[in-house]
C-alpha atoms as a PDB file:
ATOM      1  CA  UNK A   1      31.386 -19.374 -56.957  1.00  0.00           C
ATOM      2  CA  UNK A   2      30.652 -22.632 -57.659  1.00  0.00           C
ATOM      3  CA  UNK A   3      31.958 -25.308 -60.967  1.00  0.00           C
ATOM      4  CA  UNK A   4      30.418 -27.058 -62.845  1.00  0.00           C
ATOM      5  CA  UNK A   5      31.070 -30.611 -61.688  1.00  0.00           C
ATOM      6  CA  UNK A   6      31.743 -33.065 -64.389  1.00  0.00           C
ATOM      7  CA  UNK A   7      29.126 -35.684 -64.907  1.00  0.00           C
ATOM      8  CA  UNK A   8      28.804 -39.176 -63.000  1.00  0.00           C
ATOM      9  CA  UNK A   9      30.692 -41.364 -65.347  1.00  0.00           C
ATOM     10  CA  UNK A  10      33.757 -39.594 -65.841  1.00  0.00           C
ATOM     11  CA  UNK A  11      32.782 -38.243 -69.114  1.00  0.00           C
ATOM     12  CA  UNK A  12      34.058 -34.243 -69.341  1.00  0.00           C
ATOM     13  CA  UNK A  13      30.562 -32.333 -70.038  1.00  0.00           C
ATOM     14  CA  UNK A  14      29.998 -31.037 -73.340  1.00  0.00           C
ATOM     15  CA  UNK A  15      29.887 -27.582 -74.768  1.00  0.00           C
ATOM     16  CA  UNK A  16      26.202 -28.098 -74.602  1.00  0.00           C
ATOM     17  CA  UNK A  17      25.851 -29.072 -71.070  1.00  0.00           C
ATOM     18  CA  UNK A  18      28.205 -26.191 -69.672  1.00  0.00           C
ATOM     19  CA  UNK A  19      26.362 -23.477 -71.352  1.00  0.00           C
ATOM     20  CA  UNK A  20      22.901 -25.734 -70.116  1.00  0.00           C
ATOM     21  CA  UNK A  21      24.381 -25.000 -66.808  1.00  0.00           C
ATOM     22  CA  UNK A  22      25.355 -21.402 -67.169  1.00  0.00           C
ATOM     23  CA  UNK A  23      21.945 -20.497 -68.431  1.00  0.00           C
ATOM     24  CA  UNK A  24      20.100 -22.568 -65.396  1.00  0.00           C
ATOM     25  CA  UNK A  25      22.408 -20.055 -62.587  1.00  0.00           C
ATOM     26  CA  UNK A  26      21.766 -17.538 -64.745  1.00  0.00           C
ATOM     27  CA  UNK A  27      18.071 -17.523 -64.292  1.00  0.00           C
ATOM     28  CA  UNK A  28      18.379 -18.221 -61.060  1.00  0.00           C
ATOM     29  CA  UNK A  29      20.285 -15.368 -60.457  1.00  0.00           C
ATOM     30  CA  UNK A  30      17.604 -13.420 -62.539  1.00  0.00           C
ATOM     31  CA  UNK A  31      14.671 -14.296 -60.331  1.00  0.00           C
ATOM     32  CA  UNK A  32      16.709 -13.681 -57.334  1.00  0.00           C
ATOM     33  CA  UNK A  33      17.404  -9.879 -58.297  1.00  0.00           C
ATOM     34  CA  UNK A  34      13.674  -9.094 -60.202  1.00  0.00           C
ATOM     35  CA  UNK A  35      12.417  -7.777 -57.076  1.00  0.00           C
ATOM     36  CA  UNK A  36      15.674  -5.019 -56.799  1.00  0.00           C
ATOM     37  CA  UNK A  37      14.114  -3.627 -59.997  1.00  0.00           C
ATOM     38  CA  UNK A  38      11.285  -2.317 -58.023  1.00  0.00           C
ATOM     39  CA  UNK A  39      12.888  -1.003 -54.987  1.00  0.00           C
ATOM     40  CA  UNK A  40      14.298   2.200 -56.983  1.00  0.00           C
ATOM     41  CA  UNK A  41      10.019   3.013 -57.702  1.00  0.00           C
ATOM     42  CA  UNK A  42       9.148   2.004 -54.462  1.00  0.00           C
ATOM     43  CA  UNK A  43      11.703   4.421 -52.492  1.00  0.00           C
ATOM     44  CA  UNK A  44      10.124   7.065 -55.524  1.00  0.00           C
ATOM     45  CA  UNK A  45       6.647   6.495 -54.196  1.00  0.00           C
ATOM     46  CA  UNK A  46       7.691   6.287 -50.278  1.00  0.00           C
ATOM     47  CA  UNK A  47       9.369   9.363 -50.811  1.00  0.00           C
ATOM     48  CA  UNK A  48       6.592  11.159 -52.054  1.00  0.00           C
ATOM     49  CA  UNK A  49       4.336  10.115 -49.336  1.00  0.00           C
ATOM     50  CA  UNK A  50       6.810  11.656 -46.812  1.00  0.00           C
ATOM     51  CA  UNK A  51       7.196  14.634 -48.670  1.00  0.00           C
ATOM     52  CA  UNK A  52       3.183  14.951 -48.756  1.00  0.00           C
ATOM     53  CA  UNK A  53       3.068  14.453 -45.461  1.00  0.00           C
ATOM     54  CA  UNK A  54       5.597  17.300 -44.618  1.00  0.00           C
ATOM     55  CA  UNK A  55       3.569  19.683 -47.252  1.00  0.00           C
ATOM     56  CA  UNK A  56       0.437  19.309 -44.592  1.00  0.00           C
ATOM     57  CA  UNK A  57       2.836  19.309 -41.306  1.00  0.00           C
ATOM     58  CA  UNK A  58       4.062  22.749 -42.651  1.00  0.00           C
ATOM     59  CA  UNK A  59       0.946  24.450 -43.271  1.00  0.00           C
ATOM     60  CA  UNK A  60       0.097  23.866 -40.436  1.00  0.00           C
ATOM     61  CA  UNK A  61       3.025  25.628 -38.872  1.00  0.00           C
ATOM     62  CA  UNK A  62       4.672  22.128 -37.399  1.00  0.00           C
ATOM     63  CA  UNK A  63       8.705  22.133 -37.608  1.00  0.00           C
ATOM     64  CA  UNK A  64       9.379  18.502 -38.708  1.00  0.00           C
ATOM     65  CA  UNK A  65      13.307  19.637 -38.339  1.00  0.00           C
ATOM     66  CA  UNK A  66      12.793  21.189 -35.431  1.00  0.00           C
ATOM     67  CA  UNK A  67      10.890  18.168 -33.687  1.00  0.00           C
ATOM     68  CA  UNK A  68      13.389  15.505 -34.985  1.00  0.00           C
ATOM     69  CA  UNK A  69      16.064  17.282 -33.265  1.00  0.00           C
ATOM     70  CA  UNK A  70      14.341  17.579 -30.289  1.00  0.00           C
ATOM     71  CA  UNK A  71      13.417  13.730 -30.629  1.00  0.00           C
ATOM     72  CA  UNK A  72      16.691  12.833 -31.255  1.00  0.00           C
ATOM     73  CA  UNK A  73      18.105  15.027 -28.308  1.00  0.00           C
ATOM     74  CA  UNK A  74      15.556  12.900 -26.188  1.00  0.00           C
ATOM     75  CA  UNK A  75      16.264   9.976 -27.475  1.00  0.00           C
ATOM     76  CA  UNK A  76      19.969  10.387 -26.647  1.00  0.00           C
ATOM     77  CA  UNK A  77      19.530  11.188 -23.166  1.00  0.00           C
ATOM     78  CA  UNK A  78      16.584   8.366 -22.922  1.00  0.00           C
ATOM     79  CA  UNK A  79      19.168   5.745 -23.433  1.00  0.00           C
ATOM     80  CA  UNK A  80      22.272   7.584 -21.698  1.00  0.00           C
ATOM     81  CA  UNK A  81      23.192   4.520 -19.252  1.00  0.00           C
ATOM     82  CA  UNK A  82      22.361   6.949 -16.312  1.00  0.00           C
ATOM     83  CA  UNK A  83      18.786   7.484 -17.434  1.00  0.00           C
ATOM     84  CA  UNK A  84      18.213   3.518 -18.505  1.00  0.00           C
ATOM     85  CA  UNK A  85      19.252   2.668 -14.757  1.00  0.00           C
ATOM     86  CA  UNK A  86      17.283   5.293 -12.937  1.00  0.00           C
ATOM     87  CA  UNK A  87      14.183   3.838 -15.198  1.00  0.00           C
ATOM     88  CA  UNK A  88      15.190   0.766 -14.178  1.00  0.00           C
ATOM     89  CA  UNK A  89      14.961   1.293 -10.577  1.00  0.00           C
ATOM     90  CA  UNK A  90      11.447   3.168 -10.711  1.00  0.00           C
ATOM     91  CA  UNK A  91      10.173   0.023 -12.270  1.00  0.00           C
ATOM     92  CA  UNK A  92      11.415  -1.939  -9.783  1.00  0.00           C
ATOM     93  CA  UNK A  93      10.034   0.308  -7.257  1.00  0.00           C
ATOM     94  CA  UNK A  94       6.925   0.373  -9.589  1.00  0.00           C
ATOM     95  CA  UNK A  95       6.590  -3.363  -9.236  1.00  0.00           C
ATOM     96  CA  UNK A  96       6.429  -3.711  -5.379  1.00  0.00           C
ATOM     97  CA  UNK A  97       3.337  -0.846  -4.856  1.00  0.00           C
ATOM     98  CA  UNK A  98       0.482  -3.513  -4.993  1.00  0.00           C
ATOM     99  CA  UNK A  99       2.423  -4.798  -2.384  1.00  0.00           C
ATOM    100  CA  UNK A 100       2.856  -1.933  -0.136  1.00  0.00           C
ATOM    101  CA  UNK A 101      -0.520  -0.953  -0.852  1.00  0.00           C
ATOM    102  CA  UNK A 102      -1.740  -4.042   0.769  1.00  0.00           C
ATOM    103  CA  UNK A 103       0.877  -3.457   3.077  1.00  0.00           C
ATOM    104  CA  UNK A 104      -0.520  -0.340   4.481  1.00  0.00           C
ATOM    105  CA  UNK A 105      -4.343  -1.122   4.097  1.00  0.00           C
ATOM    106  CA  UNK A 106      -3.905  -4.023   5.931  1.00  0.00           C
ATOM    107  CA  UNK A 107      -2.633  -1.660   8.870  1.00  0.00           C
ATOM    108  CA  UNK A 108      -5.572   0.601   8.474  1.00  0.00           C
ATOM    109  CA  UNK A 109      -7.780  -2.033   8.820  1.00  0.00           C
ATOM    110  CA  UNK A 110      -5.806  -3.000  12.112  1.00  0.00           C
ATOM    111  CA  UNK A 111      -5.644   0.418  13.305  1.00  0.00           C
ATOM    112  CA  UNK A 112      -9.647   1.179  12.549  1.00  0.00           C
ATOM    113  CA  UNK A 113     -10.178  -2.426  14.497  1.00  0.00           C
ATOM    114  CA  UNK A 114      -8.257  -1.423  17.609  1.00  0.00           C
ATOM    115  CA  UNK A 115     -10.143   2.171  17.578  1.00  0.00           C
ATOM    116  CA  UNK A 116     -13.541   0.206  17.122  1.00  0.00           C
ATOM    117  CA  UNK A 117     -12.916  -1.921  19.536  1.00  0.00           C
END
C-alpha cells in the first residue's frame, strides 16, 4: 500500500489534499473491480448454456458423465510418460517415410531398369 507523499516544498498536505488523494485511489480502485460485478451474471448465463446443452445431449440418450470419465481416463493414459514417448518415437519414425519411400522407389526403378534391360 502506498502513502501519500508530502508535497514538493516541504509543506505537510492538508486535510483537503489527503482526502483529494484517497478519493483519486479510490476510483481507481472502483474502475479496476466494475468488471467483477459482471462475472457472477456471466458464470449465471454460461451455466445455463451448459445445462441446455446437457438437456439435448440427454434426450438423446448421450452420457455426458459417462463420456467425461472415459475422456478423462484417456486423457490420463495419453500423457502417462510411457505413452508421450512411444508417440514420440512414431513421429519420429513418421517423419523419415517420405524418405524411405523415395528410398525404395528409387530401387524399383533400378530393379525394373536392370529387368528391361
Amino acid at each position: 500500500m502506498s502513502t501519500i507523499a508530502p508535497p514538493a516544498n516541504g509543506h505537510v498536505a492538508s486535510t483537503q489534499d489527503r482526502l483529494d488523494a484517497i478519493e483519486r485511489k479510490l476510483d481507481h480502485l472502483l474502475r479496476v473491480a466494475e468488471p467483477l460485478t459482471t462475472a457472477p451474471s456471466a458464470l449465471a448465463a454460461a451455466a445455463d448454456v451448459f445445462d441446455e446443452q446437457a438437456r439435448h445431449a440427454s434426450a438423446r440418450g448421450v452420457d455426458l458423465e459417462a463420456r467425461l470419465h472415459r475422456v478423462l481416463a484417456l486423457t490420463e493414459r495419453l500423457t502417462d510418460d510411457k505413452t508421450m514417448d512411444a508417440l514420440e518415437q512414431g513421429l519420429a519414425l513418421a517423419e523419415q517415410v517420405p524418405g524411405l519411400a523415395a528410398m525404395v522407389t528409387d530401387m524399383a526403378d533400378e530393379q525394373a531398369q536392370r529387368a528391361a534391360d
